[in-house]
Protein backbone atom coordinates (compact mmCIF):
# COMPACT_ATOMS: atom_id res chain seq x y z
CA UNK A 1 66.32 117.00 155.32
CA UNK A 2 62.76 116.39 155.86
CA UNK A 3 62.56 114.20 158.94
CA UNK A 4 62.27 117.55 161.38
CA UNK A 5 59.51 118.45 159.07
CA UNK A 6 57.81 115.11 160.04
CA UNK A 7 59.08 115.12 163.61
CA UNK A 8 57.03 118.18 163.92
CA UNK A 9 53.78 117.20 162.29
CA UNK A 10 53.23 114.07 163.97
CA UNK A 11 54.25 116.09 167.01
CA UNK A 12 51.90 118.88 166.23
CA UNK A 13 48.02 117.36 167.34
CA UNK A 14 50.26 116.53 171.20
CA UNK A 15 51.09 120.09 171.32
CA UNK A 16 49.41 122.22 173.92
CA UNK A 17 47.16 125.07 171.59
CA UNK A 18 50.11 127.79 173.26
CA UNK A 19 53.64 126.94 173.10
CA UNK A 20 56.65 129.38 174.25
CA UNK A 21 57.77 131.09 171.31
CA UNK A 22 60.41 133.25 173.15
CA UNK A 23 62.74 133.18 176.00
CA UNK A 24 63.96 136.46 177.82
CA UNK A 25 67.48 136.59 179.24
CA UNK A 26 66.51 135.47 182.53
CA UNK A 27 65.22 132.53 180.82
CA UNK A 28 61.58 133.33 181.45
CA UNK A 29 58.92 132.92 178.67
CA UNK A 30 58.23 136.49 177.15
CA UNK A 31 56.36 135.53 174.21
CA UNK A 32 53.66 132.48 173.66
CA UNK A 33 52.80 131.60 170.35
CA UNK A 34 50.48 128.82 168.45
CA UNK A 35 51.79 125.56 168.29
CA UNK A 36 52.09 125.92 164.67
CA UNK A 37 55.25 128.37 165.24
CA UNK A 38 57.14 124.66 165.63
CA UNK A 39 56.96 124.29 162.44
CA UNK A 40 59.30 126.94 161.52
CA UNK A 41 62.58 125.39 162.30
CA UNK A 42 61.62 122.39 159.86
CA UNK A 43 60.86 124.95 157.22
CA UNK A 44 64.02 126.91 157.64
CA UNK A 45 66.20 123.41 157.89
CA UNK A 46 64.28 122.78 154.88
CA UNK A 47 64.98 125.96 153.08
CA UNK A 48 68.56 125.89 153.84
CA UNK A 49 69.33 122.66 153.13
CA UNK A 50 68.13 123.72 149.54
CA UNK A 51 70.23 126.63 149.59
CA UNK A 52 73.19 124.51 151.03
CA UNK A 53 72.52 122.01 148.16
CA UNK A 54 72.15 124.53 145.28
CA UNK A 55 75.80 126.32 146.50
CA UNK A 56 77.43 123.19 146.45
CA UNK A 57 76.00 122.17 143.14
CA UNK A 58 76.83 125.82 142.00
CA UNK A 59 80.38 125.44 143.21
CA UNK A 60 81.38 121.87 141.29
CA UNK A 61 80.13 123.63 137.89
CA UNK A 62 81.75 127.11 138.47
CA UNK A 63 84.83 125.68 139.45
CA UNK A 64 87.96 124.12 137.62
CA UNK A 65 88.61 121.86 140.91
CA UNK A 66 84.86 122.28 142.21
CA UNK A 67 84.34 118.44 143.09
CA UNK A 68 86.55 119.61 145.98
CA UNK A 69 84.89 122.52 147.07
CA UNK A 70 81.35 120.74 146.78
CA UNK A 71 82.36 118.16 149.17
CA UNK A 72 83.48 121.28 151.48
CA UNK A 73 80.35 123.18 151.22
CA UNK A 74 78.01 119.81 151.91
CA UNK A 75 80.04 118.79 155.31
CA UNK A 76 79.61 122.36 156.52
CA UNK A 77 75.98 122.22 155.56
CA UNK A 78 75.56 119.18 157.02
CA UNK A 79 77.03 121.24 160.71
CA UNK A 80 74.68 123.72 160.22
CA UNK A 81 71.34 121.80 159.71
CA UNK A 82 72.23 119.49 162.45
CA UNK A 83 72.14 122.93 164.60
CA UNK A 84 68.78 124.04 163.41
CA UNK A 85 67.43 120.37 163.84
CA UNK A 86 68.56 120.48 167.24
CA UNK A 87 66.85 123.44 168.29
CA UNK A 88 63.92 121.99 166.69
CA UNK A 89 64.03 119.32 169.06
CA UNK A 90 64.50 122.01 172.01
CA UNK A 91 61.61 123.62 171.12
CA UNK A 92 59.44 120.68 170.13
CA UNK A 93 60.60 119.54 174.25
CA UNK A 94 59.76 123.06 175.90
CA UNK A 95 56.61 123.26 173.82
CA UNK A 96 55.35 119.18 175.38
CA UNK A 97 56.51 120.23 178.47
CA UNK A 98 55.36 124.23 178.75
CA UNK A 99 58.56 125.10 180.21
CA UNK A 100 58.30 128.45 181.27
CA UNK A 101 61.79 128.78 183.20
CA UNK A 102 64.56 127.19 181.37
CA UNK A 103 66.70 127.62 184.19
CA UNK A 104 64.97 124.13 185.00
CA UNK A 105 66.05 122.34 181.96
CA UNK A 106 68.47 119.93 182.53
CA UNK A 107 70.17 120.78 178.88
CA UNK A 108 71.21 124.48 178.46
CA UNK A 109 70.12 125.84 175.33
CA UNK A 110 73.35 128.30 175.10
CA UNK A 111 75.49 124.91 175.90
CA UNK A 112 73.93 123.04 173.11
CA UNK A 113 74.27 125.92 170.50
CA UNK A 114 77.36 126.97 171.31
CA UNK A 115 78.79 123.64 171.31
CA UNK A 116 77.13 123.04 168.14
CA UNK A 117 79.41 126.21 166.53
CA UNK A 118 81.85 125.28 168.19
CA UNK A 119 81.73 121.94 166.39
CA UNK A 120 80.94 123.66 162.96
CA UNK A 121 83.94 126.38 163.78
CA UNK A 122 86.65 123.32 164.30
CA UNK A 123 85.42 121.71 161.06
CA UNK A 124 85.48 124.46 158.90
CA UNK A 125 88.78 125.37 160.58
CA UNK A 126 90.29 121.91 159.44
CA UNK A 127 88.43 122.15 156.06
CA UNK A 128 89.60 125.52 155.21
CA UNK A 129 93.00 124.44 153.93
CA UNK A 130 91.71 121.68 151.89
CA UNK A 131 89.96 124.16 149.70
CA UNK A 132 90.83 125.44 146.35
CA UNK A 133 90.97 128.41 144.81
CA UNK A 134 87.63 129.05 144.05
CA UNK A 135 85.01 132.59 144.38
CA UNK A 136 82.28 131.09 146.48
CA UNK A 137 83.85 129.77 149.57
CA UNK A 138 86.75 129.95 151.72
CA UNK A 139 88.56 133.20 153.07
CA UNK A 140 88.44 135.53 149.63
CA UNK A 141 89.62 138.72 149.36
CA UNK A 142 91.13 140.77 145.94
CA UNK A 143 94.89 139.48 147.46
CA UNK A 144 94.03 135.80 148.15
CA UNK A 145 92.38 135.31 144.79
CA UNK A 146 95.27 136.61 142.99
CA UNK A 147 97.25 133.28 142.55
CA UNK A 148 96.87 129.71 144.16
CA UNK A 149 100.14 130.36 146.35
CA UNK A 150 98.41 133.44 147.86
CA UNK A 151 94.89 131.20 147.81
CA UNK A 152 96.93 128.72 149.81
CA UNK A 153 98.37 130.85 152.51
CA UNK A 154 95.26 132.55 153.02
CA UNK A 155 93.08 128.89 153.72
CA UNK A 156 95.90 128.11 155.60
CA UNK A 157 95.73 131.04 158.47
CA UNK A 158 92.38 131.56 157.91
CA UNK A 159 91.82 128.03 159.65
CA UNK A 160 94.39 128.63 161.94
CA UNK A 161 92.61 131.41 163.25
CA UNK A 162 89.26 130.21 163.52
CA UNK A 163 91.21 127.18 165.51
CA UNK A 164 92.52 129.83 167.91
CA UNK A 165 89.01 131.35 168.62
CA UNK A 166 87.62 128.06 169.61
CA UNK A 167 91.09 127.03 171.96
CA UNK A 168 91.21 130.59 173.20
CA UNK A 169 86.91 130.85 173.78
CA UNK A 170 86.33 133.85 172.20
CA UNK A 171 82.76 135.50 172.12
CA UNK A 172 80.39 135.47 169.71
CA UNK A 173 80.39 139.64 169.63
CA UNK A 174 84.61 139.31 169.23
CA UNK A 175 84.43 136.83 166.38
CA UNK A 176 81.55 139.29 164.55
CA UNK A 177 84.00 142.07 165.47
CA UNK A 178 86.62 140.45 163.79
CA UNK A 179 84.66 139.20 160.47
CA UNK A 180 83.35 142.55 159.91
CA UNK A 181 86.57 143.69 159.89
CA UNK A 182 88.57 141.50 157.35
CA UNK A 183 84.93 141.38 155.26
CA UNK A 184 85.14 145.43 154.77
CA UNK A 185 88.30 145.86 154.89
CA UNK A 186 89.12 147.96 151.60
């Protein structure tokens, strides 16, 4: 959890004194910041993996079967800090390198996120119906919490359909559209 952290202060006296700190849609710089902005994906890796840590710890006590669930929670937080470590490593290389254009990076950024999610997305797809009932992860609503056959069938489509948004490519706006709809749902 804290080797980004280090990455990025031994990295931080080969910095250039201006880094870019944001890239426009045409994949232009629009924004140059101090070379200490790369420390904030360390930071937020580090944050989160505390957060990650504390939910899983939080869901083996609250839990009747929470061994289970904690072993859930830590894979999936495992997903996401390998995506924020590896855009730390993008933007530790655009900083060395003052890329200004990423259309001249050989690695596309949206390529490597995306594929990251997509990665996270099939995991937590196959994990979903390994879960048990529990009120901190997993698809919960007033119905699936009623009983564990309901808990069950829930996990179960639930991970079939976040294994049809990855087969069937679905954008990132569509999937949103589509949480925000079964999360306020009344």
């Amino acid at each position: 959890m804290y080797i980004p952290l280090v990455v990025a202060l031994i990295a931080l006296p080969y910095l250039p004194e201006k880094i870019p700190a944001h890239y426009g849609f045409d994949n232009q710089v629009d924004r140059w910041g101090s070379k200490y902005e790369a420390l904030l994906f360390p930071v937020v890796s580090i944050l989160m993996g505390y957060f990650l840590l504390g939910m899983a710890r939080l869901a083996a006590k609250k839990e009747e079967h929470g061994e289970n669930n904690k072993n859930v929670t830590i894979i999936v937080g495992i997903l996401v800090l390998i995506l924020l470590n590896a855009l730390n490593v993008y933007s530790l290389y655009t900083g060395f390198n003052k890329v200004e254009n990423l259309s001249f990076v050989s690695l596309d950024i949206g390529q490597l996120v995306f594929g990251i999610i997509g990665m996270l997305m099939i995991v937590t797809g196959n994990l979903m119906p390994k879960l048990r009932m529990n009120s901190m992860i997993g698809l919960r609503t007033h119905w699936s919490m009623k009983n564990e056959a309901t808990w069950k069938k829930s996990q179960h489509i639930g991970g079939i359909f976040i294994m049809e948004v990855i087969r069937r490519h679905t954008t990132v706006a569509e999937i949103s559209r589509i949480f925000f709809m079964i999360l306020f749902h009344r």
